[in-house]
N, C-alpha and C. Protein backbone atom coordinates (compact mmCIF):
# COMPACT_ATOMS: atom_id res chain seq x y z
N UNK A 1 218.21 96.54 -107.48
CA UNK A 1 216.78 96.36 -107.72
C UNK A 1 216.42 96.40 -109.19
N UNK A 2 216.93 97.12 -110.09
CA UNK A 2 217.34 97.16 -111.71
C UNK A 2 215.87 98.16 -111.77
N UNK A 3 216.16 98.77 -112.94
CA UNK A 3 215.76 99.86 -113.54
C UNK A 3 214.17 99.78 -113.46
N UNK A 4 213.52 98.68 -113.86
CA UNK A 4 212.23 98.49 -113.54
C UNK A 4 211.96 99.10 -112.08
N UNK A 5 212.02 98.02 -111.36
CA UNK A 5 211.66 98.35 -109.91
C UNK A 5 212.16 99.57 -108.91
N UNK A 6 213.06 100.43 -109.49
CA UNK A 6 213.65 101.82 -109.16
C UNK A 6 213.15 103.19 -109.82
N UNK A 7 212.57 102.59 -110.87
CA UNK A 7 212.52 103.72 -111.77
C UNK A 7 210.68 103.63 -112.65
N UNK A 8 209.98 102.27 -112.66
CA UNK A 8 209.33 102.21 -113.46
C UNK A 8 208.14 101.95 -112.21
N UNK A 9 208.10 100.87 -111.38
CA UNK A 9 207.26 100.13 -110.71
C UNK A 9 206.58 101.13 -109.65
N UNK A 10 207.20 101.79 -109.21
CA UNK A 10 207.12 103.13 -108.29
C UNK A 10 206.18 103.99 -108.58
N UNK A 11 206.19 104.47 -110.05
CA UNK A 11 205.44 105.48 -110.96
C UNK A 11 203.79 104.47 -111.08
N UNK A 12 204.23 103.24 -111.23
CA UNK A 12 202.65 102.64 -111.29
C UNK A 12 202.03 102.15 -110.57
N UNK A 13 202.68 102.56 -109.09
CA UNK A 13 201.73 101.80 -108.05
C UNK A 13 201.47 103.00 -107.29
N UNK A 14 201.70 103.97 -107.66
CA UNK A 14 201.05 106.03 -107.28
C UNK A 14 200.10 105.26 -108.00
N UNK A 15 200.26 105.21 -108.93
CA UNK A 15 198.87 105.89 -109.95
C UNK A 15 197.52 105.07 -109.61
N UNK A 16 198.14 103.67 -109.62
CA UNK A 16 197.00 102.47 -109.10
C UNK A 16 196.54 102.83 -107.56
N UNK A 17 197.23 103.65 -106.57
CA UNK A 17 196.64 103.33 -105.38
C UNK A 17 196.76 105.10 -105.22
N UNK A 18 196.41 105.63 -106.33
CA UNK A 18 196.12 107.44 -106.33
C UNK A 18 194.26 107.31 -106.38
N UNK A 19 193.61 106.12 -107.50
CA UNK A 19 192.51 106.76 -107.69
C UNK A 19 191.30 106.75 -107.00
N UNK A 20 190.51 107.96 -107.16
CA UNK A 20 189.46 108.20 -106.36
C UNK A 20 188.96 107.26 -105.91
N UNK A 21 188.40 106.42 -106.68
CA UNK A 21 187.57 105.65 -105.93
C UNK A 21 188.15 105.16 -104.37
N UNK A 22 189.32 104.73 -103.98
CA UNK A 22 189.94 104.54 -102.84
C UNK A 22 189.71 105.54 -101.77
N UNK A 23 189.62 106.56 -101.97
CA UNK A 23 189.90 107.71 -101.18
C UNK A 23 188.81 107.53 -99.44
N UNK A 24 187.77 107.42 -99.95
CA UNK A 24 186.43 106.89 -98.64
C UNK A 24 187.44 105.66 -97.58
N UNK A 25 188.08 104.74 -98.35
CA UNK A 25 188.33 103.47 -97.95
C UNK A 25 190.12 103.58 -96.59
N UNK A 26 190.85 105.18 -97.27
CA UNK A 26 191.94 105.96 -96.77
C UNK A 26 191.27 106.24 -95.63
N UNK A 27 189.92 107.54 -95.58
CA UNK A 27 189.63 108.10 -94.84
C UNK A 27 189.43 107.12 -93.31
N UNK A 28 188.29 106.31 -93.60
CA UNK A 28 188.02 105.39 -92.94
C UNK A 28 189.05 104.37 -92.04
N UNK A 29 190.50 104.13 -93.32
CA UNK A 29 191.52 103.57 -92.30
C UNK A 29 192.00 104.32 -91.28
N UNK A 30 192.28 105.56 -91.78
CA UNK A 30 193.01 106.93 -90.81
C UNK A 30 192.30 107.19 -89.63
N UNK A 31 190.91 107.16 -89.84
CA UNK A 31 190.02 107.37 -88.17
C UNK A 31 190.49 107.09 -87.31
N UNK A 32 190.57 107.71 -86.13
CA UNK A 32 191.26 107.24 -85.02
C UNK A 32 192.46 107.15 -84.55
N UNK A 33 193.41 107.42 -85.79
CA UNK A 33 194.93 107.56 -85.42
C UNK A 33 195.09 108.63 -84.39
N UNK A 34 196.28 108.29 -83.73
CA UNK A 34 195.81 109.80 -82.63
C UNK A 34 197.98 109.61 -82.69
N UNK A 35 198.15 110.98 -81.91
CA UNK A 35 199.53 110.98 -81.13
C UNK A 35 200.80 110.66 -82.19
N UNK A 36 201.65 110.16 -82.01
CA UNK A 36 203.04 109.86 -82.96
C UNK A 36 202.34 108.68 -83.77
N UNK A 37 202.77 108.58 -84.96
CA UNK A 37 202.39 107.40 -86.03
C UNK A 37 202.98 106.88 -86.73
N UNK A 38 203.72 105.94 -86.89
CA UNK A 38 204.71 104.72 -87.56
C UNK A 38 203.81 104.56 -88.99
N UNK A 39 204.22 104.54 -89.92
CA UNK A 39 203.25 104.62 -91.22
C UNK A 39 204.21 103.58 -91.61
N UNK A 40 204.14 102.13 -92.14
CA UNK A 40 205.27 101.13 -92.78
C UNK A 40 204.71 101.85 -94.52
N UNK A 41 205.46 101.40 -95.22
CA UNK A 41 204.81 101.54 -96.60
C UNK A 41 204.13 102.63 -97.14
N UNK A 42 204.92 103.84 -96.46
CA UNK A 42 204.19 104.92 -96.87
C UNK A 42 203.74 105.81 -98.28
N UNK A 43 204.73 104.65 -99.27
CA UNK A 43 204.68 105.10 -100.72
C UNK A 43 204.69 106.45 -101.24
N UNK A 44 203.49 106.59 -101.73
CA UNK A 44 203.83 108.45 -102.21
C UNK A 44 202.48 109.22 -101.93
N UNK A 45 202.51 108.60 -100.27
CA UNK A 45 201.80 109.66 -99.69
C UNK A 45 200.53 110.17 -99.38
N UNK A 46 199.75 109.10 -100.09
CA UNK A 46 198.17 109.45 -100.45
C UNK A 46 197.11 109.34 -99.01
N UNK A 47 198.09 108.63 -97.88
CA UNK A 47 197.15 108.91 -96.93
C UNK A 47 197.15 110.12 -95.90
N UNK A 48 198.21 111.40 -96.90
CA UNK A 48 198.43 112.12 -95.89
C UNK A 48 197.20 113.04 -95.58
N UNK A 49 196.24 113.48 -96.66
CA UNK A 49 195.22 114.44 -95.83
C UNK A 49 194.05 113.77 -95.78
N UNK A 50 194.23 112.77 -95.53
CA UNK A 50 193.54 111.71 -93.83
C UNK A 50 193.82 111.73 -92.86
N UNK A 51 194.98 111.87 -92.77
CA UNK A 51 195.38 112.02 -91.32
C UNK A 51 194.33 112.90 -89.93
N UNK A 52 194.12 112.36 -89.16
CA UNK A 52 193.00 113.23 -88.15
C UNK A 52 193.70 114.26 -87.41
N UNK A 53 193.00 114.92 -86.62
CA UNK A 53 193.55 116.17 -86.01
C UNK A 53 194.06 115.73 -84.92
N UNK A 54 194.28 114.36 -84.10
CA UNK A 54 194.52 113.88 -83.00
C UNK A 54 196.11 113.59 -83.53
N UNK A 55 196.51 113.68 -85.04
CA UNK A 55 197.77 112.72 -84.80
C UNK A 55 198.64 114.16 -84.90
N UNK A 56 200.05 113.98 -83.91
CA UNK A 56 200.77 114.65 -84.19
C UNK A 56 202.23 114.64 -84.99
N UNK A 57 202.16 113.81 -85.43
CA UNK A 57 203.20 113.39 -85.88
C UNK A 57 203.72 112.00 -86.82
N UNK A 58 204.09 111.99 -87.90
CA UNK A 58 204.04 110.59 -88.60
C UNK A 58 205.42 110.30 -89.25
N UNK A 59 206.16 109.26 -89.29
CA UNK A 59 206.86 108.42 -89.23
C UNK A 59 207.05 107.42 -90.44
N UNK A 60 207.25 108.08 -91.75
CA UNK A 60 207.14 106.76 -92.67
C UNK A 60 208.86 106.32 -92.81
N UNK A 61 207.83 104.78 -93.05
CA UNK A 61 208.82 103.70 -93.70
C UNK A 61 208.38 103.54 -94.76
N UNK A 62 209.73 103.86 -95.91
CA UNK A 62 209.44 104.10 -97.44
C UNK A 62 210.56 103.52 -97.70
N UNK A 63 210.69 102.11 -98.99
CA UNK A 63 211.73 101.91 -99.11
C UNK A 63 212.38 102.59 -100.97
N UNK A 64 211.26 103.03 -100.78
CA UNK A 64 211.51 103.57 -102.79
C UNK A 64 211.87 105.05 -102.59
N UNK A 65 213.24 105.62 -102.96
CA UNK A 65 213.65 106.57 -102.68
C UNK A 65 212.47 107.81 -104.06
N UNK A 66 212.36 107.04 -104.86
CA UNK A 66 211.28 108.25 -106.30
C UNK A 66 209.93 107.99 -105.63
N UNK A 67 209.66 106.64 -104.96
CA UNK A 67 208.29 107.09 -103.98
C UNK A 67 207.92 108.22 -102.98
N UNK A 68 209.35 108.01 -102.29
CA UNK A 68 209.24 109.56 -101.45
C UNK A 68 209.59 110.64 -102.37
N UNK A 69 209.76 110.95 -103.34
CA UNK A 69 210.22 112.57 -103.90
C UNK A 69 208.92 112.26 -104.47
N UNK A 70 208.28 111.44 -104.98
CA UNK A 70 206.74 111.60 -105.83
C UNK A 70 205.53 111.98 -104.65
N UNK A 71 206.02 111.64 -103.67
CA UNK A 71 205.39 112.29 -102.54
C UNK A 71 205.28 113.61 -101.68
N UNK A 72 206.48 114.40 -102.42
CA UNK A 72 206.76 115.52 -101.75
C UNK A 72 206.00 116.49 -101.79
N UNK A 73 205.04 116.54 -102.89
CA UNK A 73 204.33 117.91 -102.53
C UNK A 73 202.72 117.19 -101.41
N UNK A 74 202.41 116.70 -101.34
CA UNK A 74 201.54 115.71 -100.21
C UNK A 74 202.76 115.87 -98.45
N UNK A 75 203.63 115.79 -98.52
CA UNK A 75 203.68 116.08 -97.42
C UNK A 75 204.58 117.33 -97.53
N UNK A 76 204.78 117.85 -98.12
CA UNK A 76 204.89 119.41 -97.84
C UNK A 76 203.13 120.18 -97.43
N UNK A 77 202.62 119.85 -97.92
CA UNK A 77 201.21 120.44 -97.46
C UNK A 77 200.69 119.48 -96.25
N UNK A 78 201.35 118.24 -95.95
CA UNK A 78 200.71 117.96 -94.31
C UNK A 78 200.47 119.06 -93.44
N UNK A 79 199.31 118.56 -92.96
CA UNK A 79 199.50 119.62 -91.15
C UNK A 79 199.88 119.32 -89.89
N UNK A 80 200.82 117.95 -89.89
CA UNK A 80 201.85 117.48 -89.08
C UNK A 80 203.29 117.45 -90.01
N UNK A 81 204.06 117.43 -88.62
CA UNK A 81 205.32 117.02 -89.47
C UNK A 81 205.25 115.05 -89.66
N UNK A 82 206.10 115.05 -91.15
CA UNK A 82 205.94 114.17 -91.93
C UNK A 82 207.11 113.41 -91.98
N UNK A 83 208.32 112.53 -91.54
CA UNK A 83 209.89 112.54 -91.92
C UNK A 83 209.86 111.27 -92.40
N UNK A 84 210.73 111.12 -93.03
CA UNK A 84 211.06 109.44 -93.54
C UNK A 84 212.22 109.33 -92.37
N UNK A 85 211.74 108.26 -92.23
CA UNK A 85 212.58 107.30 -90.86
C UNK A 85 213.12 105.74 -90.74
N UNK A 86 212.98 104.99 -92.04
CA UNK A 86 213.34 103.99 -92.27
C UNK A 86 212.78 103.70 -93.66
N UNK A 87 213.36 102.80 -93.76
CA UNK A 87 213.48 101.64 -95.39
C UNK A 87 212.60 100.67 -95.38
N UNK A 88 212.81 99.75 -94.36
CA UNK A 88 212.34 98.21 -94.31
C UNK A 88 211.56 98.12 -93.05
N UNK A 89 210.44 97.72 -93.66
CA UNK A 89 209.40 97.38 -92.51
C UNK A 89 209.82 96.18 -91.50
N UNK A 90 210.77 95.51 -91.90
CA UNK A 90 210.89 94.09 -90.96
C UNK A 90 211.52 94.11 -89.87
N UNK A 91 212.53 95.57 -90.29
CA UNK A 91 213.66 95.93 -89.33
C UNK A 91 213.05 97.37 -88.95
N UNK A 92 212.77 97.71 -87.95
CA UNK A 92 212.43 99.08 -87.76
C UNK A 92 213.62 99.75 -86.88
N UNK A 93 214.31 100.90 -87.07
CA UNK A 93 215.03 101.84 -87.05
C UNK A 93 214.81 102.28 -85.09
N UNK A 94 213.94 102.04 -84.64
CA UNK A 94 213.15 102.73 -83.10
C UNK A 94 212.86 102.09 -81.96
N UNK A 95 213.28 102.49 -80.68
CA UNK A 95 213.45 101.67 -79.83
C UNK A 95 211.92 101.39 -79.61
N UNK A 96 211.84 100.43 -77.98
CA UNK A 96 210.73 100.25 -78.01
C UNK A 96 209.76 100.46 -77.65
N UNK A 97 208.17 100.44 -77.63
CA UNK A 97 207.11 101.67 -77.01
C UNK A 97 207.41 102.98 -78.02
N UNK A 98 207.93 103.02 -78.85
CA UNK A 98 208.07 104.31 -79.56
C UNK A 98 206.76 105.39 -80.08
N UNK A 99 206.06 104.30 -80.40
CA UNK A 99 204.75 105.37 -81.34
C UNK A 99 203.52 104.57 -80.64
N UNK A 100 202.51 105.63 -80.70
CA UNK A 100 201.16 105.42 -80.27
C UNK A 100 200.06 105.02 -80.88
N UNK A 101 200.32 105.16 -82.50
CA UNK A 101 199.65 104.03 -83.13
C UNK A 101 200.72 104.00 -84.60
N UNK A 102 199.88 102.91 -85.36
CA UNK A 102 200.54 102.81 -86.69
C UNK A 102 199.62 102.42 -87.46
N UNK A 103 199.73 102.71 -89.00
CA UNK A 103 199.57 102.71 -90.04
C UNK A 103 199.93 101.74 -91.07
N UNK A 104 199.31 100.69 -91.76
CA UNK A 104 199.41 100.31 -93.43
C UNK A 104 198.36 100.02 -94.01
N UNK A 105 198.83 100.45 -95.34
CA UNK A 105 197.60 100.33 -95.99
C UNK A 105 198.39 99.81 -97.38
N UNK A 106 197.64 98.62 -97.69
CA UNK A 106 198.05 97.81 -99.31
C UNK A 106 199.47 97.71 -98.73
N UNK A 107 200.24 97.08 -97.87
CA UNK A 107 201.50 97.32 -97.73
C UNK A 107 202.10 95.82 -97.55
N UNK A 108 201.10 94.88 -96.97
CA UNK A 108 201.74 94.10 -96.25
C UNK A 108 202.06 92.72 -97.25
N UNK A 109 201.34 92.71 -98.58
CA UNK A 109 201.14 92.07 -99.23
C UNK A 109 202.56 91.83 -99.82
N UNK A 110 203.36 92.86 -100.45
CA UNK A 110 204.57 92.82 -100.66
C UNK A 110 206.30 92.80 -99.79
N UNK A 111 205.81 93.32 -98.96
CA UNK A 111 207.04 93.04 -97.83
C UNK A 111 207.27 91.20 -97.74
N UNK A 112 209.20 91.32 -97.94
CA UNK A 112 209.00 89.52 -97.79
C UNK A 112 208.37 89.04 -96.96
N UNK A 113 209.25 89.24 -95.76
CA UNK A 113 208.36 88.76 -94.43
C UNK A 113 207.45 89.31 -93.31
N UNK A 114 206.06 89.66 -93.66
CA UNK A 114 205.24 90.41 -93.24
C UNK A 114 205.21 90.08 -91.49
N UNK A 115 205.38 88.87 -91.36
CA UNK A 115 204.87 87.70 -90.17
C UNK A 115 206.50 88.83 -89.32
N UNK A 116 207.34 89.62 -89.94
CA UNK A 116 208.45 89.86 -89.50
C UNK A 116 208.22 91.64 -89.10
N UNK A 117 207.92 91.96 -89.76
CA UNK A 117 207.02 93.32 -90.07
C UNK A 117 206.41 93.96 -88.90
N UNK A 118 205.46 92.36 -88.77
CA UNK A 118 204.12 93.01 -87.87
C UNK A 118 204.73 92.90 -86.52
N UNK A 119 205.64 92.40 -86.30
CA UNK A 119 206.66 92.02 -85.00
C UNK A 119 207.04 93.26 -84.74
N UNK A 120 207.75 93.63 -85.55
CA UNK A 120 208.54 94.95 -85.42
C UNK A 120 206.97 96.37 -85.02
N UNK A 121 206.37 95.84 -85.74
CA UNK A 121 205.14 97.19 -85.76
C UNK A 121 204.46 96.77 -84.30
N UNK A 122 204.58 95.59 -83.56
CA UNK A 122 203.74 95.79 -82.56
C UNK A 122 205.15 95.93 -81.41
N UNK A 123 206.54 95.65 -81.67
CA UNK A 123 207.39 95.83 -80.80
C UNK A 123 207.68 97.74 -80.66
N UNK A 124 207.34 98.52 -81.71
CA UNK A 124 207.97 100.01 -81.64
C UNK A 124 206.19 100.39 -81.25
N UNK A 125 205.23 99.88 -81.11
CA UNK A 125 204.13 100.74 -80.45
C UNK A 125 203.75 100.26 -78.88
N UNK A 126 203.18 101.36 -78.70
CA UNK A 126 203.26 101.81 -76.61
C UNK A 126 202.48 100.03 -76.77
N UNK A 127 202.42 99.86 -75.33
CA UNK A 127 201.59 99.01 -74.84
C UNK A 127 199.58 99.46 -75.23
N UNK A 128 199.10 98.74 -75.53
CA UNK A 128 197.92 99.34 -76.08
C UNK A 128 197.44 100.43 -77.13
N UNK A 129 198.59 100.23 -77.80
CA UNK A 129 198.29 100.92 -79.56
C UNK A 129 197.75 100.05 -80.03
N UNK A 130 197.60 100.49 -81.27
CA UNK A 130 196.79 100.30 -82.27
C UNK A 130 196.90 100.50 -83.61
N UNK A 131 197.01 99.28 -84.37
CA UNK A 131 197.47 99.30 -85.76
C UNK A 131 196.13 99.05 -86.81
N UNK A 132 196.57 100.46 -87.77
CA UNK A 132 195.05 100.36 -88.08
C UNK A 132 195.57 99.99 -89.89
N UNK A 133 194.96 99.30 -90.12
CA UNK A 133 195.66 98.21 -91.61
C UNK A 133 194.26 98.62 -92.67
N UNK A 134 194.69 98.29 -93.49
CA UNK A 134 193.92 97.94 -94.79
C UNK A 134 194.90 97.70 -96.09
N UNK A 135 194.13 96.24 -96.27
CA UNK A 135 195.34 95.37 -97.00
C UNK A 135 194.02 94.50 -97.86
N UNK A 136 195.23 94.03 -98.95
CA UNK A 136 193.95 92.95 -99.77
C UNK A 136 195.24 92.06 -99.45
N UNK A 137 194.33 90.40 -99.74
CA UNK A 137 194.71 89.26 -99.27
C UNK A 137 193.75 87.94 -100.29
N UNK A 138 194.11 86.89 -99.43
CA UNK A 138 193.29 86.09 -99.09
C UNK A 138 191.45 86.25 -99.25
N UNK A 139 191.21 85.74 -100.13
CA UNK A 139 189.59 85.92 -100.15
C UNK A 139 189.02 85.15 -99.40
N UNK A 140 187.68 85.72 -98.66
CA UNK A 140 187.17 84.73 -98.19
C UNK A 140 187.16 82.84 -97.66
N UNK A 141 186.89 82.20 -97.07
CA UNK A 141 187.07 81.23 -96.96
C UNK A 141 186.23 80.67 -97.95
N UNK A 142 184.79 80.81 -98.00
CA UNK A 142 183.57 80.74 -99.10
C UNK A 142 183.35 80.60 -100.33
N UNK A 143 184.93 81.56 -100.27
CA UNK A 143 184.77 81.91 -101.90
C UNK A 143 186.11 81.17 -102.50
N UNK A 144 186.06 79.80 -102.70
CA UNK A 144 186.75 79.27 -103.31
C UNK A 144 187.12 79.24 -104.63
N UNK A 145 186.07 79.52 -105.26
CA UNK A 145 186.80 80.15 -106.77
C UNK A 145 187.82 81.31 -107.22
N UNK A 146 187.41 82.31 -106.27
CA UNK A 146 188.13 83.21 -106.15
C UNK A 146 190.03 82.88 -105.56
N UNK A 147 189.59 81.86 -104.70
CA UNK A 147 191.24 82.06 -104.07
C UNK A 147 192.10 81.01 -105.17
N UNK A 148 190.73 80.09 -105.85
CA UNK A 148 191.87 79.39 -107.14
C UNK A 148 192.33 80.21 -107.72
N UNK A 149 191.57 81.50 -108.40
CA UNK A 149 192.14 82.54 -109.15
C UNK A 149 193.27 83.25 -108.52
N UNK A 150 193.62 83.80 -107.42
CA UNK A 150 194.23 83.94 -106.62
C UNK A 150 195.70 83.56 -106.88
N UNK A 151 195.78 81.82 -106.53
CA UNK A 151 196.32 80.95 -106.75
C UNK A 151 197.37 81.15 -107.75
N UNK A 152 196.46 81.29 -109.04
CA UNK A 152 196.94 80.75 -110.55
C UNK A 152 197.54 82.17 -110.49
N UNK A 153 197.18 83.06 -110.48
CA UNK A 153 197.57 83.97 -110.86
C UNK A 153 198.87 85.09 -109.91
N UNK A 154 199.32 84.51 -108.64
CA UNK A 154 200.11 85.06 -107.99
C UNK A 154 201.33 85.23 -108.20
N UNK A 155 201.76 84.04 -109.25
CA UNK A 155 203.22 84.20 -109.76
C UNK A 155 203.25 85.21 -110.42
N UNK A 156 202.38 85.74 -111.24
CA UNK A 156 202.71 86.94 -112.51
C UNK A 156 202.53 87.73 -111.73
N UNK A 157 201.56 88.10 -110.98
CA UNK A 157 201.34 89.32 -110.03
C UNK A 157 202.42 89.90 -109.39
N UNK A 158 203.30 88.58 -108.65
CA UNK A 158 204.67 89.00 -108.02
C UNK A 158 205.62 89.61 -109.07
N UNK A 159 205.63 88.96 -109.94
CA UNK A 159 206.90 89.46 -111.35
C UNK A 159 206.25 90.44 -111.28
N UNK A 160 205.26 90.83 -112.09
CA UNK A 160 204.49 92.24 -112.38
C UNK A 160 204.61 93.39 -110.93
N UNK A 161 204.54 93.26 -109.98
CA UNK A 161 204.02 94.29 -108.99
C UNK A 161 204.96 93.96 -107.63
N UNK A 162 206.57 93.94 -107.98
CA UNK A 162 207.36 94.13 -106.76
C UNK A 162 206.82 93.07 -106.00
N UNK A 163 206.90 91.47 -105.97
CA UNK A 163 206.46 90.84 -105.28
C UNK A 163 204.90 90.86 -104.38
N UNK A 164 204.16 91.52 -105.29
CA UNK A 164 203.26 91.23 -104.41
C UNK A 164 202.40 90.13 -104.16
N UNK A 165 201.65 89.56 -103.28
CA UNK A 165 200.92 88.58 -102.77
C UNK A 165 199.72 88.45 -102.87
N UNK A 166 198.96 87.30 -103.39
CA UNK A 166 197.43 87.71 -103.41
C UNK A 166 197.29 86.86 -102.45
N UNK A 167 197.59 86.20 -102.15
CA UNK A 167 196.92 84.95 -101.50
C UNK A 167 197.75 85.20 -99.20
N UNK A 168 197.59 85.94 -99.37
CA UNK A 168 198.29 86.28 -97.47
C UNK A 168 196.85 86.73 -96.80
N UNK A 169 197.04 85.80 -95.53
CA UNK A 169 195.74 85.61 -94.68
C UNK A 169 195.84 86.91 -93.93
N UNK A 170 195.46 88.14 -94.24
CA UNK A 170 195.67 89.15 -92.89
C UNK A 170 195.24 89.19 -91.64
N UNK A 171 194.04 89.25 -91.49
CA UNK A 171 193.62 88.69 -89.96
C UNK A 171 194.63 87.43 -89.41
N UNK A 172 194.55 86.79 -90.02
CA UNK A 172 195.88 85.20 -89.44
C UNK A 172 197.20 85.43 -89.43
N UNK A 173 197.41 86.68 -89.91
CA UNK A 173 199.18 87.21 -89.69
C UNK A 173 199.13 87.93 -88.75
N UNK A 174 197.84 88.93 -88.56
CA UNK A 174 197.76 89.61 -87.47
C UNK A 174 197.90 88.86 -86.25
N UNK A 175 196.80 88.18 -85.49
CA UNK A 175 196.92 86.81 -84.49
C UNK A 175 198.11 86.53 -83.79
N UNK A 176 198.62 85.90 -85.61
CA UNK A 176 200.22 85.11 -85.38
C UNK A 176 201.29 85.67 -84.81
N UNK A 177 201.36 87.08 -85.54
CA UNK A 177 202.25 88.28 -84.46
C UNK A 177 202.05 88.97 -82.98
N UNK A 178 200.85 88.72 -82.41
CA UNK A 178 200.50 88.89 -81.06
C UNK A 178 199.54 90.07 -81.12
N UNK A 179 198.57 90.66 -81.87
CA UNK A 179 197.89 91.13 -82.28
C UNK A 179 196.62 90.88 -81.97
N UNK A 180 195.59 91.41 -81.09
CA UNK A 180 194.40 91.30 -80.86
C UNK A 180 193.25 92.07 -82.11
N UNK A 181 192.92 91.54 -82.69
CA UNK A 181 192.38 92.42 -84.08
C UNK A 181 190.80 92.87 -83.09
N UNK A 182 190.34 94.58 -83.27
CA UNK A 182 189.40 94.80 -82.77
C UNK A 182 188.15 95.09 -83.67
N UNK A 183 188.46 94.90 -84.55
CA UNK A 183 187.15 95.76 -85.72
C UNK A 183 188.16 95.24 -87.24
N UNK A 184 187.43 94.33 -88.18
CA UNK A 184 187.57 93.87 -89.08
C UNK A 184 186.40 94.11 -90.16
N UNK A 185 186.75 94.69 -91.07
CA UNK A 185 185.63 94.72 -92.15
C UNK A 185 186.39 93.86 -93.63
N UNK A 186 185.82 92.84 -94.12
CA UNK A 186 186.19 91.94 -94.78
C UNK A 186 185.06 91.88 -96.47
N UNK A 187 185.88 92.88 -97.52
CA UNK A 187 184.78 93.14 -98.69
C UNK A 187 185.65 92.59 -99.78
N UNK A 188 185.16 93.24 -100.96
CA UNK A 188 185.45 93.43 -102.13
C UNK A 188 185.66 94.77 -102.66
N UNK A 189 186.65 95.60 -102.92
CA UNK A 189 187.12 96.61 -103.49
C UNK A 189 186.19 97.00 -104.72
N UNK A 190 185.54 97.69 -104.46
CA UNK A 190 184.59 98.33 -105.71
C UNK A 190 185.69 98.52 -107.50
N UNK A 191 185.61 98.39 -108.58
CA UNK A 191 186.35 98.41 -109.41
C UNK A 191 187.16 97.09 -109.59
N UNK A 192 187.87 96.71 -108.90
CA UNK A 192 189.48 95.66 -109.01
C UNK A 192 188.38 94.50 -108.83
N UNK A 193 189.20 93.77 -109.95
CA UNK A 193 188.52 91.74 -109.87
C UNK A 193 189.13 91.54 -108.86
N UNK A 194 187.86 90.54 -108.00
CA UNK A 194 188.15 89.57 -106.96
C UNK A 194 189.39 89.68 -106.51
N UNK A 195 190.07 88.41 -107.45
CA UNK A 195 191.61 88.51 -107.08
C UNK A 195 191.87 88.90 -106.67
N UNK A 196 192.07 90.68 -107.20
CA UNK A 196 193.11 91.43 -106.46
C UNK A 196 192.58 92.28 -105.37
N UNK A 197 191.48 92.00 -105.36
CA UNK A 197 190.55 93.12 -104.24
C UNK A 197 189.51 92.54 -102.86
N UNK A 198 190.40 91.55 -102.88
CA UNK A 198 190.15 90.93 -101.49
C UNK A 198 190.23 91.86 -100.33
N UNK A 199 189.86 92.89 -99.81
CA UNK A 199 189.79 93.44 -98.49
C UNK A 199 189.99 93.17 -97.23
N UNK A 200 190.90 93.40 -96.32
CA UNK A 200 190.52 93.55 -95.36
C UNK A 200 190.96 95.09 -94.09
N UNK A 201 190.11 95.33 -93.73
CA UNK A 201 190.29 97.04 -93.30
C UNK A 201 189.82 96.99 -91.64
N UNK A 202 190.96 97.49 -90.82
CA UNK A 202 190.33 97.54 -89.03
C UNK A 202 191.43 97.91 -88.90
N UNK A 203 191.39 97.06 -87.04
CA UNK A 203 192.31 97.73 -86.09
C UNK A 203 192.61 96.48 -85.57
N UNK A 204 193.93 96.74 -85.11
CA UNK A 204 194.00 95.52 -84.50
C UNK A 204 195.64 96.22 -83.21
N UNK A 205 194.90 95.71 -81.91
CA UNK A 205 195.06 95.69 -80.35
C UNK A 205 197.01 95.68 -80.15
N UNK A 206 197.80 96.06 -79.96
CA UNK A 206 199.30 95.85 -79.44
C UNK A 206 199.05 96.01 -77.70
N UNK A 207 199.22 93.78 -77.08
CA UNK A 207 199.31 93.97 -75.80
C UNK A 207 199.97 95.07 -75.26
């Protein structure tokens, strides 16, 4: 992965997805989690005291080994147990029906194949879980200026930020993977330009 992306990229995407202002936008994804919880992209941790009193248990997939130790004092103070349980979101580690709901947040944008991901995330949850996301993407349909910017600017974004994606339809990946989306809220990230703060935050249905 070379020294950047092991050692450097890790340290700056805590810090970018540490600050306050986010924190309302955590709370709000976490509502409702209940029972065992598949977390893909669990990074370093920041959605752990969100977590509700219904969940017992959580499950991250972390593939940055200094993401999880930058995380350790966040889930040493969880009030569930916390374990790392896999690497790669595309391939999940767990048979099937495993967990009762799941978790990402800002995650899906960078995984290669998300469309591969969400397969796996609706194949390891029960029949009628519930994956509760918040991801930036794709702007609006409306807002065509914005997704030119988008556009132009996705190549550097990927070099810069571990492949990440500005331009991925989330609601339309959801769908595509067999996903009934139940509650969609579709904004603009208070602080971050357009571009990168395309929103989208819900739940979405595992037949």
């Amino acid at each position: 992965m070379g020294f950047y992306a092991e050692r450097v990229l890790p340290r700056i995407i805590s810090a970018a997805c540490g600050v306050r202002r986010v924190q309302p936008l955590r709370r709000r994804v976490c509502a409702g989690l209940t029972g065992d919880v598949v977390e893909i992209g669990f990074g370093t941790g920041y959605n752990v005291p969100f977590y509700p009193a219904a969940v017992t248990g959580v499950t991250a997939i972390e593939p940055s080994d200094l993401g999880w130790r930058l995380a350790g004092e966040r889930v040493r103070a969880a009030s569930v147990p916390v374990r790392r349980a896999g690497l790669d979101g595309q391939s999940l580690p767990f048979e099937d029906d495993s967990f009762d709901t799941a978790l990402s947040t800002w995650t899906l944008c960078t995984i290669p194949d998300a469309g591969a991901a969400l397969r796996e995330v609706r194949r390891v949850l029960k029949p009628g879980g519930t994956l509760h996301f918040l991801e930036h993407g794709l702007a609006p349909e409306e807002d065509e200026n914005v997704r030119r910017w988008q556009r132009r600017l996705e190549p550097v974004n990927k070099r810069a930020f571990g492949g990440c994606h500005l331009t991925r339809p989330t609601a339309g990946m959801l769908t595509a993977a067999g996903f009934t989306i139940t509650a969609l809220d579709v904004f603009y990230q208070e602080g971050t330009p357009k571009p990168m703060g395309a929103d989208s935050l819900g739940t979405a249905l595992s037949p």
